[in-house]
C-alpha atoms as a PDB file:
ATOM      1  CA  UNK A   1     145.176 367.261 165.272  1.00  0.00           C
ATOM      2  CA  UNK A   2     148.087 367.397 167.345  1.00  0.00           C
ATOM      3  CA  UNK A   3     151.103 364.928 166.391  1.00  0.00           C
ATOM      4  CA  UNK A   4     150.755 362.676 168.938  1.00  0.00           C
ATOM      5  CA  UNK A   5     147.299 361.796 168.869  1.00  0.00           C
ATOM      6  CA  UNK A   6     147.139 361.452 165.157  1.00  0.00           C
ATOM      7  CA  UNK A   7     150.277 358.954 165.317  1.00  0.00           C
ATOM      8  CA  UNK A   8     147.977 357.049 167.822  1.00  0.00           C
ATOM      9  CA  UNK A   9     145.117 356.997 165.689  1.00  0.00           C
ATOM     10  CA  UNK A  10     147.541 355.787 162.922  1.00  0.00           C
ATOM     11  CA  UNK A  11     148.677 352.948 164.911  1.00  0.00           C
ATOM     12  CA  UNK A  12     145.129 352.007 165.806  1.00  0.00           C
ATOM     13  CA  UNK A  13     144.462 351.609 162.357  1.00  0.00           C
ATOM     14  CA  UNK A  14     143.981 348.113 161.249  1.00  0.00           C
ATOM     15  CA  UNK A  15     145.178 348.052 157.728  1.00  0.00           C
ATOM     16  CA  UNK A  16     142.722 346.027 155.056  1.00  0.00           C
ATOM     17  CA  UNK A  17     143.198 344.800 151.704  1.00  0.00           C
ATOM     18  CA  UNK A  18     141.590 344.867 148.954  1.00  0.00           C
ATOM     19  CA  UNK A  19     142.074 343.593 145.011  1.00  0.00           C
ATOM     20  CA  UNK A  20     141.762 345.716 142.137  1.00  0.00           C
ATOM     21  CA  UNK A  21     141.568 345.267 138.353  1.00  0.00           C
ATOM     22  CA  UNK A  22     143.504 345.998 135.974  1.00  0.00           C
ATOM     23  CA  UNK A  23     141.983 349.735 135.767  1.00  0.00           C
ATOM     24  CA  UNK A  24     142.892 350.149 139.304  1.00  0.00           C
ATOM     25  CA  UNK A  25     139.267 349.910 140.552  1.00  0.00           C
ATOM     26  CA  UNK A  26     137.227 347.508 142.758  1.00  0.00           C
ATOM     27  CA  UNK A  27     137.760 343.895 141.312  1.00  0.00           C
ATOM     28  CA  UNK A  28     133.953 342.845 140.025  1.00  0.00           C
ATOM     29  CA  UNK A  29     134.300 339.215 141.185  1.00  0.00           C
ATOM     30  CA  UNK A  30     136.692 339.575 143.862  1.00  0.00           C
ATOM     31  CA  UNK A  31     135.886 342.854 145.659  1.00  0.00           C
ATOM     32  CA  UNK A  32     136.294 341.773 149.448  1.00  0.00           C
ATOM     33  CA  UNK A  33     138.365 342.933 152.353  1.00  0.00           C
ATOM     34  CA  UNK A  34     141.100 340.881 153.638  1.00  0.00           C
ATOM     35  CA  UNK A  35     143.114 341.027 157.225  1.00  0.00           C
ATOM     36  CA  UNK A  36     146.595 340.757 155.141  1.00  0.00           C
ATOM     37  CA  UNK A  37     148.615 341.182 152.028  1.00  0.00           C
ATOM     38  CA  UNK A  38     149.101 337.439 151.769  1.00  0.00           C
ATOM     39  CA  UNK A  39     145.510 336.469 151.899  1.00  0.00           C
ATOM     40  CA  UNK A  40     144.496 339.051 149.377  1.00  0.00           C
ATOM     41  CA  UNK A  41     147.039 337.468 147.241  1.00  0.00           C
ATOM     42  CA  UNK A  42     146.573 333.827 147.647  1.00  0.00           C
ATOM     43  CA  UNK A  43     142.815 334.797 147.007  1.00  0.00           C
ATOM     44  CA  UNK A  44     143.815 337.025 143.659  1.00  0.00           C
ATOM     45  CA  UNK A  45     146.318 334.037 142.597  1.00  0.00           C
ATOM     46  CA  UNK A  46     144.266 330.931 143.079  1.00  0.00           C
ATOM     47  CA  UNK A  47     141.075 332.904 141.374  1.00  0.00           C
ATOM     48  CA  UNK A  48     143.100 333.939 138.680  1.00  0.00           C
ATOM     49  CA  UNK A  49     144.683 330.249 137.778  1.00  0.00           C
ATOM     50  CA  UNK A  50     140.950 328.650 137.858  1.00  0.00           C
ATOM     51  CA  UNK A  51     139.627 331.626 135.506  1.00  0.00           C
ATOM     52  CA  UNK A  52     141.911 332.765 133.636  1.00  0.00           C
ATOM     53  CA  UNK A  53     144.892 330.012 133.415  1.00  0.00           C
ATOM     54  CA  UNK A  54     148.252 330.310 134.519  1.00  0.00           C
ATOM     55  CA  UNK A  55     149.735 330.539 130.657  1.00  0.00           C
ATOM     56  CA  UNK A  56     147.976 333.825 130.137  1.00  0.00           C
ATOM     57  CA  UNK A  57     150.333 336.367 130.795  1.00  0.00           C
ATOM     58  CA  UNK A  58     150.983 338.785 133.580  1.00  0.00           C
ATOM     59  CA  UNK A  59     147.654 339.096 136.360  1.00  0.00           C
ATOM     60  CA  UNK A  60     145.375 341.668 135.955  1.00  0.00           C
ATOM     61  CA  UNK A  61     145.288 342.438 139.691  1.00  0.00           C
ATOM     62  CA  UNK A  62     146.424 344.529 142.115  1.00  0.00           C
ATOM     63  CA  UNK A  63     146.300 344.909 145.716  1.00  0.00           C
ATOM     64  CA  UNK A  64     145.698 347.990 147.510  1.00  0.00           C
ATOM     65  CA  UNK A  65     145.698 348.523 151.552  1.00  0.00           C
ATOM     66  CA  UNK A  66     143.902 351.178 153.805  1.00  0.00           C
ATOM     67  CA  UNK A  67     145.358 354.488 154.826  1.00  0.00           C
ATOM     68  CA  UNK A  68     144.831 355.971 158.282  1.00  0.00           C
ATOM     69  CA  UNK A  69     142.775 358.687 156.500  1.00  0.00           C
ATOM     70  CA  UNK A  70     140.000 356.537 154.727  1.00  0.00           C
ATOM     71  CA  UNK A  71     141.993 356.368 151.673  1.00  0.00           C
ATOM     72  CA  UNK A  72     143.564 353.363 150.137  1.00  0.00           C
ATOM     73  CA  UNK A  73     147.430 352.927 148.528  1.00  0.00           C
ATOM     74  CA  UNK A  74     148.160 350.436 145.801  1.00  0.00           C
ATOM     75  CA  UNK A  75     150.629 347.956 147.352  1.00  0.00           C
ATOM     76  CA  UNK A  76     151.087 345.773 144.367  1.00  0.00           C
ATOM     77  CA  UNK A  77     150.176 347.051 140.548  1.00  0.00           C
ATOM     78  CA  UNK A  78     148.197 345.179 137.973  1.00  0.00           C
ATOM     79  CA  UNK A  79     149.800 343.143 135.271  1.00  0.00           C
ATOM     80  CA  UNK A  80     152.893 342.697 137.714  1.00  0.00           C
END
């Protein structure tokens, strides 16, 4: 694909977000697709303070966002 029409497809890309566990997979309760980085978090947060308590050590979630390709890139590690 030639340079300039794969940059275009990258820009045409609408990123998503997604939360992981703390194996780096899928999360099993929250395993959604959200629009931003800041919504996946608020979601990750506010979940984790009503299951798990806020007391409990470092979250066991991570975020990860879409690639251009169909892949997706971990934004934010688990435990962190």
């Amino acid at each position: 694909m030639p340079l300039q029409q794969r940059d275009s497809f990258a820009m045409a890309h609408e990123r998503q977000y997604r939360l992981v566990n703390g194996q780096g997979e899928p999360h099993p309760v929250l395993d959604d697709l959200y629009e931003s980085l800041e919504s996946a978090w608020n979601e990750a947060t506010s979940w984790w303070s009503q299951e798990i308590g806020t007391s409990q050590g470092p979250m066991e979630i991570g975020v990860e966002v879409s690639t251009a390709c169909g892949g997706w890139r971990t934004l934010r590690h688990p435990g962190r």
